[in-house]
C-alpha atoms as a PDB file:
ATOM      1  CA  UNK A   1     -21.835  13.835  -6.085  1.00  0.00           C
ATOM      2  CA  UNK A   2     -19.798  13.723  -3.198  1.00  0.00           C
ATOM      3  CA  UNK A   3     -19.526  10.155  -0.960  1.00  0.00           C
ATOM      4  CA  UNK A   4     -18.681  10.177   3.008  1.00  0.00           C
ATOM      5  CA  UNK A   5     -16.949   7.552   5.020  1.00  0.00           C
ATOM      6  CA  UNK A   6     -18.356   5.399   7.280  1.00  0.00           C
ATOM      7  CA  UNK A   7     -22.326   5.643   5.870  1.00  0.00           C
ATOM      8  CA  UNK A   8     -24.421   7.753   7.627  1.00  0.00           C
ATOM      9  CA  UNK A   9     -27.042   5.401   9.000  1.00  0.00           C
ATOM     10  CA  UNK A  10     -29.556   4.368   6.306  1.00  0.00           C
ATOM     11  CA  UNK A  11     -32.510   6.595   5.884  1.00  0.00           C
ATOM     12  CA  UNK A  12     -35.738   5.744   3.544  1.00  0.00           C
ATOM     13  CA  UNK A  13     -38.259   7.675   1.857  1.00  0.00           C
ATOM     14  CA  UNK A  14     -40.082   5.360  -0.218  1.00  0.00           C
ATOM     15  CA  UNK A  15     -37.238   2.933  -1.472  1.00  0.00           C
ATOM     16  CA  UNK A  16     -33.733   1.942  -0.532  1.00  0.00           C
ATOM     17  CA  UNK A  17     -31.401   4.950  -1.549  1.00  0.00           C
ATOM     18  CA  UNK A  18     -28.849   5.185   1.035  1.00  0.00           C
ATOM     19  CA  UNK A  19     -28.138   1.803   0.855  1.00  0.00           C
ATOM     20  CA  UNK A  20     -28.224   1.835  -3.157  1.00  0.00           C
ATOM     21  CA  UNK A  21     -25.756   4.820  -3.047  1.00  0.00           C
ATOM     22  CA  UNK A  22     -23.341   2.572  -0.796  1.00  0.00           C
ATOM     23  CA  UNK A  23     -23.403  -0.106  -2.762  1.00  0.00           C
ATOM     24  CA  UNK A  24     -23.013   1.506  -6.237  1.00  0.00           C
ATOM     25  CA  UNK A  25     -19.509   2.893  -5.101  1.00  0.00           C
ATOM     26  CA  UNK A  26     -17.178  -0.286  -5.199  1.00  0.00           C
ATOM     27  CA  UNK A  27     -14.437   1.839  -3.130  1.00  0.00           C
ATOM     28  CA  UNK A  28     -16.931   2.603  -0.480  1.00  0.00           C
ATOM     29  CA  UNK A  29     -17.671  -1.508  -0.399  1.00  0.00           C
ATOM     30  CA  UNK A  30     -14.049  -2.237  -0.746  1.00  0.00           C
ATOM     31  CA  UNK A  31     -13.190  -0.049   2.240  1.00  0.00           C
ATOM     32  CA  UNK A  32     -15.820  -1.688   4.331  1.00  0.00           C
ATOM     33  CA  UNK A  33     -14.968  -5.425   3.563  1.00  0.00           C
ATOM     34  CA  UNK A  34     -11.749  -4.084   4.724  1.00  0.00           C
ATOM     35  CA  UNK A  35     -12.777  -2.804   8.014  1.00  0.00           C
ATOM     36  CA  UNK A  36     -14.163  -5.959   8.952  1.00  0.00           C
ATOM     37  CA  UNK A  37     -11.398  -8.128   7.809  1.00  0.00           C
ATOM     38  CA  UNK A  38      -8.625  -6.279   9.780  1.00  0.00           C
ATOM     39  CA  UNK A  39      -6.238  -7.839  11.462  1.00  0.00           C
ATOM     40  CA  UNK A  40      -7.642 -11.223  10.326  1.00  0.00           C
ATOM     41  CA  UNK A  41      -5.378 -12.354   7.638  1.00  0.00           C
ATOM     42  CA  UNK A  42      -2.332 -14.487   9.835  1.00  0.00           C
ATOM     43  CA  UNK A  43      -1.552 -15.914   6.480  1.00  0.00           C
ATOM     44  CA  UNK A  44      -0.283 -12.342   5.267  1.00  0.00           C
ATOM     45  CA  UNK A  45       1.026 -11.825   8.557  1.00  0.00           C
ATOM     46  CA  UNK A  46       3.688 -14.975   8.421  1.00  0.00           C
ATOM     47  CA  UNK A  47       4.192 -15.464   4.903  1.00  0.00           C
ATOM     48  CA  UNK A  48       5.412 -11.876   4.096  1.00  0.00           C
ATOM     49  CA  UNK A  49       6.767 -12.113   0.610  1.00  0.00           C
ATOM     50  CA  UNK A  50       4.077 -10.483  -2.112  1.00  0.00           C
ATOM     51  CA  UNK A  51       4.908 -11.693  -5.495  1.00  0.00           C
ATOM     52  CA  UNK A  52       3.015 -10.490  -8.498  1.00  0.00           C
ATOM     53  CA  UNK A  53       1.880 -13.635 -10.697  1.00  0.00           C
ATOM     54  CA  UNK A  54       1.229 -13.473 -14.744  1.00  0.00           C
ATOM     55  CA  UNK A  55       0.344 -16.373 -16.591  1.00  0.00           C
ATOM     56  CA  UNK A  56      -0.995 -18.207 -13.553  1.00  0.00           C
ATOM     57  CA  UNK A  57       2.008 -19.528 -11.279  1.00  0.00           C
ATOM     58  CA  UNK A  58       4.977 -18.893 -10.373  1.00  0.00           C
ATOM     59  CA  UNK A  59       8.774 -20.441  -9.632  1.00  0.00           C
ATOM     60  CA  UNK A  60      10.681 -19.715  -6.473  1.00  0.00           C
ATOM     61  CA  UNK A  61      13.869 -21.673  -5.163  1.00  0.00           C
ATOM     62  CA  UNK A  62      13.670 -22.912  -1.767  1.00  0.00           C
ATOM     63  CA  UNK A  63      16.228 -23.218   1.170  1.00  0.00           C
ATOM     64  CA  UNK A  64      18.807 -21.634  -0.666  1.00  0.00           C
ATOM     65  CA  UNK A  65      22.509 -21.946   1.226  1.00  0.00           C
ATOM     66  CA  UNK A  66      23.712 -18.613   2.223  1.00  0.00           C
ATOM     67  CA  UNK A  67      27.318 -19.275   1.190  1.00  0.00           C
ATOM     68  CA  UNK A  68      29.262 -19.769  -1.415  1.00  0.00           C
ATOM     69  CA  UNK A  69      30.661 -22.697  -2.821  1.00  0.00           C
ATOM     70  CA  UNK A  70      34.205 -22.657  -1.829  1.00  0.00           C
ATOM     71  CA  UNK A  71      35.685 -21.935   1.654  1.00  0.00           C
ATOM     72  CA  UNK A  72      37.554 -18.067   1.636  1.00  0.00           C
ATOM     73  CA  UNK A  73      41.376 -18.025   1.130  1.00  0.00           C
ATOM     74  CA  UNK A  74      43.929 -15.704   2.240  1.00  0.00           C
ATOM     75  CA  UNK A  75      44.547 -13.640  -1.182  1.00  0.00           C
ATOM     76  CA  UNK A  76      48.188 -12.561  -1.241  1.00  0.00           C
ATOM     77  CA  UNK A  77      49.976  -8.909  -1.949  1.00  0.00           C
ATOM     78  CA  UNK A  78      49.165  -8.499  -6.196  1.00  0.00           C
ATOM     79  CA  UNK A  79      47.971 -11.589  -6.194  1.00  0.00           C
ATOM     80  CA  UNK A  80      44.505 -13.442  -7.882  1.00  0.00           C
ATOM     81  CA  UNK A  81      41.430 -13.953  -5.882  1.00  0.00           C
ATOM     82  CA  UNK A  82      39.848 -17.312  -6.325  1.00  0.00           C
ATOM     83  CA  UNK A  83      36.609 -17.728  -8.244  1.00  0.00           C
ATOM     84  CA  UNK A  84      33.824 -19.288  -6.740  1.00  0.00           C
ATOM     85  CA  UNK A  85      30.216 -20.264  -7.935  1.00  0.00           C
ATOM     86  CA  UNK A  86      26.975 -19.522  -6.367  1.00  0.00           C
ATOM     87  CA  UNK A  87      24.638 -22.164  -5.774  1.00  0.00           C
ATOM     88  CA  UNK A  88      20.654 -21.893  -5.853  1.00  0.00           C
ATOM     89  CA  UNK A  89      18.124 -23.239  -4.147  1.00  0.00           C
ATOM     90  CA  UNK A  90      15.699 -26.283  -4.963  1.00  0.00           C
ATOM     91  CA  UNK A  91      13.192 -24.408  -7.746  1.00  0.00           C
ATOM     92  CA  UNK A  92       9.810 -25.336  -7.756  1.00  0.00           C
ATOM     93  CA  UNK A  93       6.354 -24.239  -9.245  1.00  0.00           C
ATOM     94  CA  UNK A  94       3.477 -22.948  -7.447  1.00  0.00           C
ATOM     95  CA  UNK A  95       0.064 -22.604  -9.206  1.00  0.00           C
ATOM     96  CA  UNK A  96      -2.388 -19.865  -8.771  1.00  0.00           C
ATOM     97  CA  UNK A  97      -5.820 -20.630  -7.627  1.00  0.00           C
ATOM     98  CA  UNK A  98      -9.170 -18.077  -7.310  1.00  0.00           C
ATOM     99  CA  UNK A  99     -11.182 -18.510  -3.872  1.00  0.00           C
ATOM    100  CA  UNK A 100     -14.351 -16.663  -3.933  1.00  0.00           C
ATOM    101  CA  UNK A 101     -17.696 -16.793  -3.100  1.00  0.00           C
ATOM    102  CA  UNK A 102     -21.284 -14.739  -3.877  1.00  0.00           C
ATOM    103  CA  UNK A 103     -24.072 -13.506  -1.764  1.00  0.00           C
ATOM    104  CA  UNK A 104     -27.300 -11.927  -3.188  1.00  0.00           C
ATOM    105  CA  UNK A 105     -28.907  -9.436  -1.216  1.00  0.00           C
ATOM    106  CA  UNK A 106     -32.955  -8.441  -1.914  1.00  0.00           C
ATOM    107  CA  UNK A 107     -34.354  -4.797  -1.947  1.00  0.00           C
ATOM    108  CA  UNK A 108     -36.551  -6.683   0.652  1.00  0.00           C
ATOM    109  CA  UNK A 109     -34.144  -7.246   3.127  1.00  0.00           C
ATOM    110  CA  UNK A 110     -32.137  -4.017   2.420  1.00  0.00           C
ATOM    111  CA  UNK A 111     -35.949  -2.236   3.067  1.00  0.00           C
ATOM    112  CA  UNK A 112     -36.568  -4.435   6.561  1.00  0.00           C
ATOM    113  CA  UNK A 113     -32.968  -5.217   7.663  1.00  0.00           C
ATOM    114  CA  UNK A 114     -31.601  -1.391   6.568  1.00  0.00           C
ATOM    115  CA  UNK A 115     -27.928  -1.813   6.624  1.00  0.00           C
ATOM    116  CA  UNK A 116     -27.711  -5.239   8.225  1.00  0.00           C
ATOM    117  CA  UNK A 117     -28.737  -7.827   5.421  1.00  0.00           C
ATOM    118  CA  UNK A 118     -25.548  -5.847   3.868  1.00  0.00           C
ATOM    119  CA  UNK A 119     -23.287  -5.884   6.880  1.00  0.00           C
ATOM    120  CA  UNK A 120     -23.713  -9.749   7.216  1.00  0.00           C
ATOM    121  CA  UNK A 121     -23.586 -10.526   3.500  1.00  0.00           C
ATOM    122  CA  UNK A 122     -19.916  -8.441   3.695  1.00  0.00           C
ATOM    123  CA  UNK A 123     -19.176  -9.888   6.674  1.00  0.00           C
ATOM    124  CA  UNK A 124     -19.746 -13.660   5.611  1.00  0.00           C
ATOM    125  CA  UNK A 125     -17.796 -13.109   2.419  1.00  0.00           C
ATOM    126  CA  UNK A 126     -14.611 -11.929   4.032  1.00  0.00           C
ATOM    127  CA  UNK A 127     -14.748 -14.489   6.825  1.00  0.00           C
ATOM    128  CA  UNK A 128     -14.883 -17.364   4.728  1.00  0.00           C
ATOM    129  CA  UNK A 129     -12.298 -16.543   2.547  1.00  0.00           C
ATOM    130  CA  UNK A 130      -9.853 -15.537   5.019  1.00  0.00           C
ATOM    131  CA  UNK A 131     -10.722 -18.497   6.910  1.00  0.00           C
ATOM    132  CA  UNK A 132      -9.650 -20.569   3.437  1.00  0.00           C
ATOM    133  CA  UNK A 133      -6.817 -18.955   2.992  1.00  0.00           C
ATOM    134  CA  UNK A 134      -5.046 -19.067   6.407  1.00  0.00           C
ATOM    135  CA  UNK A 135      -6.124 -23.015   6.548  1.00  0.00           C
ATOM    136  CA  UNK A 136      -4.267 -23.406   3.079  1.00  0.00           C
ATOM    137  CA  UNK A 137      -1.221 -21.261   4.305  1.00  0.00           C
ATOM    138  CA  UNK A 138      -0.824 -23.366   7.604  1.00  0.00           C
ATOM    139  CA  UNK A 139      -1.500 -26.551   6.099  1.00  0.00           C
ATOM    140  CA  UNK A 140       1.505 -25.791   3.613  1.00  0.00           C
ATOM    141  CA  UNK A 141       3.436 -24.192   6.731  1.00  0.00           C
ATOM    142  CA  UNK A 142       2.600 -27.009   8.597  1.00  0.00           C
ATOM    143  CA  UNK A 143       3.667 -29.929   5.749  1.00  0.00           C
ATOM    144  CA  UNK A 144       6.636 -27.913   4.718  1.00  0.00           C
ATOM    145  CA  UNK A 145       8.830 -27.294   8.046  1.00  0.00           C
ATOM    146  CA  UNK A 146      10.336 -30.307   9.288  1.00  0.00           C
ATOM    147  CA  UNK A 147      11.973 -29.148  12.367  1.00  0.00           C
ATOM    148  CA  UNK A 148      11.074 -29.587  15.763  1.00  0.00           C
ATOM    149  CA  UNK A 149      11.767 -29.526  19.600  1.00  0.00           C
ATOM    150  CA  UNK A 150      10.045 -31.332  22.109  1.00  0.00           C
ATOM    151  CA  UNK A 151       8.467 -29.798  24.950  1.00  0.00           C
ATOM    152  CA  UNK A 152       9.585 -30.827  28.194  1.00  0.00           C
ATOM    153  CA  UNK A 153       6.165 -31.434  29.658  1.00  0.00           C
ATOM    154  CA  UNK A 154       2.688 -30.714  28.175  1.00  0.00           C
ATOM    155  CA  UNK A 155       2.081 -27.059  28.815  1.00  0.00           C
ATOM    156  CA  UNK A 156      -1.139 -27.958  30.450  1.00  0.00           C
ATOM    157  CA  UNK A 157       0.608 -29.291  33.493  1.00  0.00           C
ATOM    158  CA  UNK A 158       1.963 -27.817  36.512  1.00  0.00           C
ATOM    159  CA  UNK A 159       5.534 -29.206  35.605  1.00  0.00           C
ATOM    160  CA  UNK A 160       5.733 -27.536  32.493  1.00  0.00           C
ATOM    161  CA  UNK A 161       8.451 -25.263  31.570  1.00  0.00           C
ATOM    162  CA  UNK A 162       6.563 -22.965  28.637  1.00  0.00           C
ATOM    163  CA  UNK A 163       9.464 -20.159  28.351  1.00  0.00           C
ATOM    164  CA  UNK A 164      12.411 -22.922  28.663  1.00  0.00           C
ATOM    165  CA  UNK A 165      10.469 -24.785  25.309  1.00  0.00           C
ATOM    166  CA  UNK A 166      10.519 -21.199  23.542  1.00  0.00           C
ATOM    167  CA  UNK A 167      13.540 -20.270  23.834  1.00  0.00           C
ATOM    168  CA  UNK A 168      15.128 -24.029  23.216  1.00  0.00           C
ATOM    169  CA  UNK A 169      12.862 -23.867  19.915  1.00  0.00           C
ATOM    170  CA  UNK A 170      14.031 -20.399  18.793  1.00  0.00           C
ATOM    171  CA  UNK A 171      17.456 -21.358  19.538  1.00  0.00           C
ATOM    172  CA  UNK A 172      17.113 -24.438  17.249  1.00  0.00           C
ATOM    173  CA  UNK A 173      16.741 -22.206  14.429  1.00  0.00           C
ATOM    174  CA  UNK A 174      19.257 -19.317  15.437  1.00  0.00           C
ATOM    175  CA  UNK A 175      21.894 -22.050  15.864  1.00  0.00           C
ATOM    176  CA  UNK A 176      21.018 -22.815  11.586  1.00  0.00           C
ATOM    177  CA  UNK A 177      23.282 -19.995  11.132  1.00  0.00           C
ATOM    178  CA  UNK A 178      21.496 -18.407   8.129  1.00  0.00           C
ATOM    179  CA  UNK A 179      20.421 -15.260   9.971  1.00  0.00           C
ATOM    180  CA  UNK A 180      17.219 -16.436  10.949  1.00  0.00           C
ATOM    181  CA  UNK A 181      15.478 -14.299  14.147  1.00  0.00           C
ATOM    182  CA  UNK A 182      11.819 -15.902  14.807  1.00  0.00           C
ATOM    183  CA  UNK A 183       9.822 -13.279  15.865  1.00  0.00           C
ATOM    184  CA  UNK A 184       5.949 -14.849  15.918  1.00  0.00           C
ATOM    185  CA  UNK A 185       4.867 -17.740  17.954  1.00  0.00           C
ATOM    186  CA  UNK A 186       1.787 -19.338  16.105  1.00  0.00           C
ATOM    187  CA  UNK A 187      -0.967 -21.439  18.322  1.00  0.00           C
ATOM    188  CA  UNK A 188      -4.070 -22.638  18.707  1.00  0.00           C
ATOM    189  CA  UNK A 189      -6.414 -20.804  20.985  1.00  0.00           C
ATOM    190  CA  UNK A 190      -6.706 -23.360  23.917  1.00  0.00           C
ATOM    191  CA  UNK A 191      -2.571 -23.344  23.568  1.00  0.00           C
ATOM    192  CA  UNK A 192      -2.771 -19.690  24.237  1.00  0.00           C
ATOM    193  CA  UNK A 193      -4.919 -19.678  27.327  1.00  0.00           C
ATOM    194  CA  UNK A 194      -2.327 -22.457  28.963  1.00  0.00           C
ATOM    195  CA  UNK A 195       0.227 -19.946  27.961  1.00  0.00           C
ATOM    196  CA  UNK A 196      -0.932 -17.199  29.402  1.00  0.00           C
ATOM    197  CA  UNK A 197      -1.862 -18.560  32.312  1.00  0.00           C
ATOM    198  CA  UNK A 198       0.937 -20.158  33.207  1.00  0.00           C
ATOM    199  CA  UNK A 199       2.293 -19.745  36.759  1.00  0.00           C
ATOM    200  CA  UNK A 200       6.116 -19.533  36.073  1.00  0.00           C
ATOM    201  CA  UNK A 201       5.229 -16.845  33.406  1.00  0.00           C
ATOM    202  CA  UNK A 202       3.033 -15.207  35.429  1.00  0.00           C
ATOM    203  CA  UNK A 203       5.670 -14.828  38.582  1.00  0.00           C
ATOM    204  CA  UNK A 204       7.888 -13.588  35.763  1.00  0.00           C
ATOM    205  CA  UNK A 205       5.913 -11.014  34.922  1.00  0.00           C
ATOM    206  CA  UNK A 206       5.791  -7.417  36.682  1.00  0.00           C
ATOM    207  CA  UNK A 207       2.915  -7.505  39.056  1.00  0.00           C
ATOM    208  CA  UNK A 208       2.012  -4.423  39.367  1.00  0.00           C
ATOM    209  CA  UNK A 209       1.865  -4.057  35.353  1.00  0.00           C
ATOM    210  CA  UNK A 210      -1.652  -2.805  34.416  1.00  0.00           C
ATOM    211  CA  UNK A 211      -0.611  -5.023  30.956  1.00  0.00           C
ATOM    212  CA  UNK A 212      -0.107  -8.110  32.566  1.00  0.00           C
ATOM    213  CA  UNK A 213      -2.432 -10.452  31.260  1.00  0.00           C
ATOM    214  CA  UNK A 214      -4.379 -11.490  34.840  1.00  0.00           C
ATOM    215  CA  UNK A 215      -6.019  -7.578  34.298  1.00  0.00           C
ATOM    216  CA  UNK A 216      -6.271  -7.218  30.632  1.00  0.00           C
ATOM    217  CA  UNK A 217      -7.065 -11.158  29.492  1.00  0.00           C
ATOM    218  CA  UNK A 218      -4.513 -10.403  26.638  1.00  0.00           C
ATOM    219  CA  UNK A 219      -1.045 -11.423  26.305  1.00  0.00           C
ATOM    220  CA  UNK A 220       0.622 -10.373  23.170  1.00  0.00           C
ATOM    221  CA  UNK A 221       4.468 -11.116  23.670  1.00  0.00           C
ATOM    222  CA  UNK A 222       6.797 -13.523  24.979  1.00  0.00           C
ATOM    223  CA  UNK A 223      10.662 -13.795  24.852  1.00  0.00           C
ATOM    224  CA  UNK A 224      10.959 -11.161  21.959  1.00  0.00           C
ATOM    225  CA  UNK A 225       7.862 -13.211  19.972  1.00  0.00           C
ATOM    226  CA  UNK A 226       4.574 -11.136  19.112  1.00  0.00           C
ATOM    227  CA  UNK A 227       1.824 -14.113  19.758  1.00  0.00           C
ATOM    228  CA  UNK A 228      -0.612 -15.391  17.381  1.00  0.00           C
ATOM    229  CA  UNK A 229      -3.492 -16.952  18.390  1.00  0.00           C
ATOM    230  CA  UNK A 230      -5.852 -18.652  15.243  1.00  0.00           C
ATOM    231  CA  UNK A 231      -8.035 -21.544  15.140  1.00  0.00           C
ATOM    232  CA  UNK A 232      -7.419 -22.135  11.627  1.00  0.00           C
ATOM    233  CA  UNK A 233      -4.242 -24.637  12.849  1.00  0.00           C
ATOM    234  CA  UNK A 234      -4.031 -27.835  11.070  1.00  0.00           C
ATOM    235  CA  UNK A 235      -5.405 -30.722  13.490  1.00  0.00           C
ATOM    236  CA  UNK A 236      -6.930 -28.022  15.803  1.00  0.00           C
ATOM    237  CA  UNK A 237      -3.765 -27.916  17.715  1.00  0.00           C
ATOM    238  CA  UNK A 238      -0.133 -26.794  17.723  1.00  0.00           C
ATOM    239  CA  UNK A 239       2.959 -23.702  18.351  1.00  0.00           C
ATOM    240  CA  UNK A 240       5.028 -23.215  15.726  1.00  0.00           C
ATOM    241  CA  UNK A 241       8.158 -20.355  15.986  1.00  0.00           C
ATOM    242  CA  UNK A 242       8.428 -18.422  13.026  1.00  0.00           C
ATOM    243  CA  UNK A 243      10.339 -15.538  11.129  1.00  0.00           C
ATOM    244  CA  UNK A 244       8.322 -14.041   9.101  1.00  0.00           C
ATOM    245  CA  UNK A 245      10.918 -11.941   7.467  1.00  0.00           C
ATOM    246  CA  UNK A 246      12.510 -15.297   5.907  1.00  0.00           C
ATOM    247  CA  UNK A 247       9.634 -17.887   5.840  1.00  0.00           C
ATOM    248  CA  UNK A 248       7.964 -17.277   2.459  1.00  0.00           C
ATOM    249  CA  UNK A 249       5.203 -15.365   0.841  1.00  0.00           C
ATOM    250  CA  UNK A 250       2.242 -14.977  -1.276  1.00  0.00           C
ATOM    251  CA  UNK A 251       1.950 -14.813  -4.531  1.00  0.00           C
ATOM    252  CA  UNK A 252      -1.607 -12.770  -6.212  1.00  0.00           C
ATOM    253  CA  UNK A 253      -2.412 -12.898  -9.427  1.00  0.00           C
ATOM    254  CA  UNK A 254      -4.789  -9.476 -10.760  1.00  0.00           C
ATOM    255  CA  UNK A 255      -7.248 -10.927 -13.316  1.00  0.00           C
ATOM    256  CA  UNK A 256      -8.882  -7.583 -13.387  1.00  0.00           C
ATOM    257  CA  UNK A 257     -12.566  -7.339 -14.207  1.00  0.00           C
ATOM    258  CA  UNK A 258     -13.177  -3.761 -12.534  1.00  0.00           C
ATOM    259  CA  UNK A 259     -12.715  -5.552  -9.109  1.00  0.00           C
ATOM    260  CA  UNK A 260     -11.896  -2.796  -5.987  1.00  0.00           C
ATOM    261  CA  UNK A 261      -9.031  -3.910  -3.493  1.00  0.00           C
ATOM    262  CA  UNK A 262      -9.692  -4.038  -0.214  1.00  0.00           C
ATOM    263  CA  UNK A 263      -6.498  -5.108   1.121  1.00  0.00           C
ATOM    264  CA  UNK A 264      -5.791  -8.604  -0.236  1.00  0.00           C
ATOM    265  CA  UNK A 265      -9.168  -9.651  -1.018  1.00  0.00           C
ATOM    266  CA  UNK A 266     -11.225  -8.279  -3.983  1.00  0.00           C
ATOM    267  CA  UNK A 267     -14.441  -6.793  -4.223  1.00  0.00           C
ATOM    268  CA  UNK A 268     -17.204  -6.513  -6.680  1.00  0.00           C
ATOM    269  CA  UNK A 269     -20.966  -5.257  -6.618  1.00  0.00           C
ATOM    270  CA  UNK A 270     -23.421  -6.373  -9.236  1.00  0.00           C
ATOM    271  CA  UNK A 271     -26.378  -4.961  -9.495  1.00  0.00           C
ATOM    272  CA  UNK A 272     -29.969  -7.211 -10.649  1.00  0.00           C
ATOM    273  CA  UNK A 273     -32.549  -5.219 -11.595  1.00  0.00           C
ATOM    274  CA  UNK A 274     -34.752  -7.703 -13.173  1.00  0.00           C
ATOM    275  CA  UNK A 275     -34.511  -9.515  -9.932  1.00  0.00           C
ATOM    276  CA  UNK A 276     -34.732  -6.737  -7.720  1.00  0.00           C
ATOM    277  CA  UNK A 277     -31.480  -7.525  -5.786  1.00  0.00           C
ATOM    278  CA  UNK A 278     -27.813  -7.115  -5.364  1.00  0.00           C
ATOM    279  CA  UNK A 279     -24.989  -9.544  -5.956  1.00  0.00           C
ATOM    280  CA  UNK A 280     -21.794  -9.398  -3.824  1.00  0.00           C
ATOM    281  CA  UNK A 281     -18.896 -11.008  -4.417  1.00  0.00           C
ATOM    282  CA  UNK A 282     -15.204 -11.218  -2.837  1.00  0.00           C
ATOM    283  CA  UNK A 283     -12.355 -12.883  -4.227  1.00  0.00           C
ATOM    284  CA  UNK A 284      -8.707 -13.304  -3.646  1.00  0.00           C
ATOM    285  CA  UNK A 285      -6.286 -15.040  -6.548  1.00  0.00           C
ATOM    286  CA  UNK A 286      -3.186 -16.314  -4.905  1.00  0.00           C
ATOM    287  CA  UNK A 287      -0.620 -18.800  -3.889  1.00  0.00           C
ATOM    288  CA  UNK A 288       1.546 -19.398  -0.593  1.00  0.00           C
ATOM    289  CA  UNK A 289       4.770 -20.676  -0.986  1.00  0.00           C
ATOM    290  CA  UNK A 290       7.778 -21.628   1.338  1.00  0.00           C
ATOM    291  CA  UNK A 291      11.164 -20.250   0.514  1.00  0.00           C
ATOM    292  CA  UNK A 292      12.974 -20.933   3.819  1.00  0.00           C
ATOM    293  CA  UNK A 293      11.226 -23.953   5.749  1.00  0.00           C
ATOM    294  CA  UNK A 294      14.782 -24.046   8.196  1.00  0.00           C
ATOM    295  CA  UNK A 295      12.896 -20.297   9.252  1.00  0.00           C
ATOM    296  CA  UNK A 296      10.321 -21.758  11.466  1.00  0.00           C
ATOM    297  CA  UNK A 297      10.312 -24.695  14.370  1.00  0.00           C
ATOM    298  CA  UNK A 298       7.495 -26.595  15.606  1.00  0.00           C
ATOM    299  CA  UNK A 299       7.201 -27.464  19.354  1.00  0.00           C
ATOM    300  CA  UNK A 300       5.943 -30.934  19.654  1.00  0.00           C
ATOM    301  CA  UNK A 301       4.342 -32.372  23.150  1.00  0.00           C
ATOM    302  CA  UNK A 302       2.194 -29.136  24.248  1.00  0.00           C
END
């Protein structure tokens, strides 16, 4: 039996077996959860290292120094080179943990909702979870990087100076000297509107650009720096400058159990006949971690 992509709408004749079809093809449902979590993971998006897990955590070093031990010396015609040791970074042990959550879905709303009482239940599941797990990735980007630089007025007023803050907190980390290049600015949503409305950025910009932000509402870039706009930010507020290249990662554990992937989370259908209903669940077994915490800069007084 072959299976198309997107469902055709449901259809009934005299029970529910579109819908039934849909959800007894956990690729179908995996594919879907994906659609509507697109774009929606900013965790993934900063924390770019993927590190397969087995036995439930894992060890990383973090900050490690990008030199050697021993300063280079001149090495003479036939003569020896001097030995140096590497040095690693502090180790440390990150443990796995499984966020997920179940819905149950009757055949009586599947038969007076049609596809909707499944849309939401899908919907819900991957919402909640990605909300967790961006809240758990800021908080630890959040309690892990130390380094900041002050804004020079809150960006709310008239005397602030938004791209001057930027580009003093991106060269903060550049001037580190371990090849970091920030190329995300992380903020709250209310941060983002001041941004984007700013009048010194807006003069700046071409004005006659059908992308400028006063015609589209959207303003994805600044300085080099793809904006990210979330309001999963620890205390509701706050810009942080990050590289995502350098920053750290996540770690996901595959416990199997027949689960389908849709992207980073995990999907499973269950079916209930004796209770004439359908169980959905989505999962995702993981762990953030911070390798580089002198990769990112938080700008304090916005």
């Amino acid at each position: 039996m072959s299976y198309s992509y997107p469902p055709v709408a449901p259809t009934f004749s005299g029970d529910n077996q579109t819908i039934s079809r849909f959800l007894n093809s956990p690729s179908v449902v995996a594919r879907r959860v994906q659609d509507i979590s697109a774009n929606r993971f900013i965790a993934d998006v900063l924390l770019t290292g993927r590190t397969d897990v087995s036995g439930g955590a894992i060890t990383y070093d973090v900050d490690e120094d990008l030199y050697t031990v021993r300063p280079v010396t001149a090495v003479s015609p036939g003569g020896e080179y001097d030995l140096t040791t590497l040095t690693n970074g502090t180790p440390q042990v990150a443990k796995v943990t499984k966020w997920g959550q179940d819905t149950e879905v009757t055949d009586e709303a599947i038969k007076r909702q049609n596809f909707g009482a499944v849309e939401k239940g899908l919907g819900k599941l991957s919402n909640s979870i990605i909300k967790k797990v961006d809240s758990i990735s800021l908080s630890l980007i959040a309690a892990t990087v130390t380094q900041t630089q002050a804004a020079s007025a809150a960006w709310s007023l008239s005397t602030a100076t938004i791209l001057r803050d930027i580009m003093l907190a991106k060269a903060k980390v550049t001037a580190l000297n371990k090849g970091y290049d920030p190329n995300v600015l992380v903020v709250d949503d209310i941060t983002w509107a001041y941004l984007a409305s700013d009048n010194n950025i807006m003069t700046a910009r071409g004005r006659e650009d059908s992308s400028n932000a006063i015609y589209t509402g959207d303003f994805p870039t600044i300085a080099g720096l793809t904006i990210l706009p979330t309001p999963n930010i620890p205390g509701g507020s706050g810009a942080w400058l990050i590289d995502t290249a350098a920053l750290g990662g996540i770690a996901d554990e595959d416990l199997g159990g027949d689960y389908a992937k849709a992207g980073a989370l995990e999907t499973k259908v269950i079916r209930e006949d004796q209770n004439d209903k359908w169980r959905l669940r989505a999962r995702r077994v993981c762990v953030p971690y911070v390798t580089e915490p002198g990769a990112a800069v938080k700008i304090t007084g916005i």
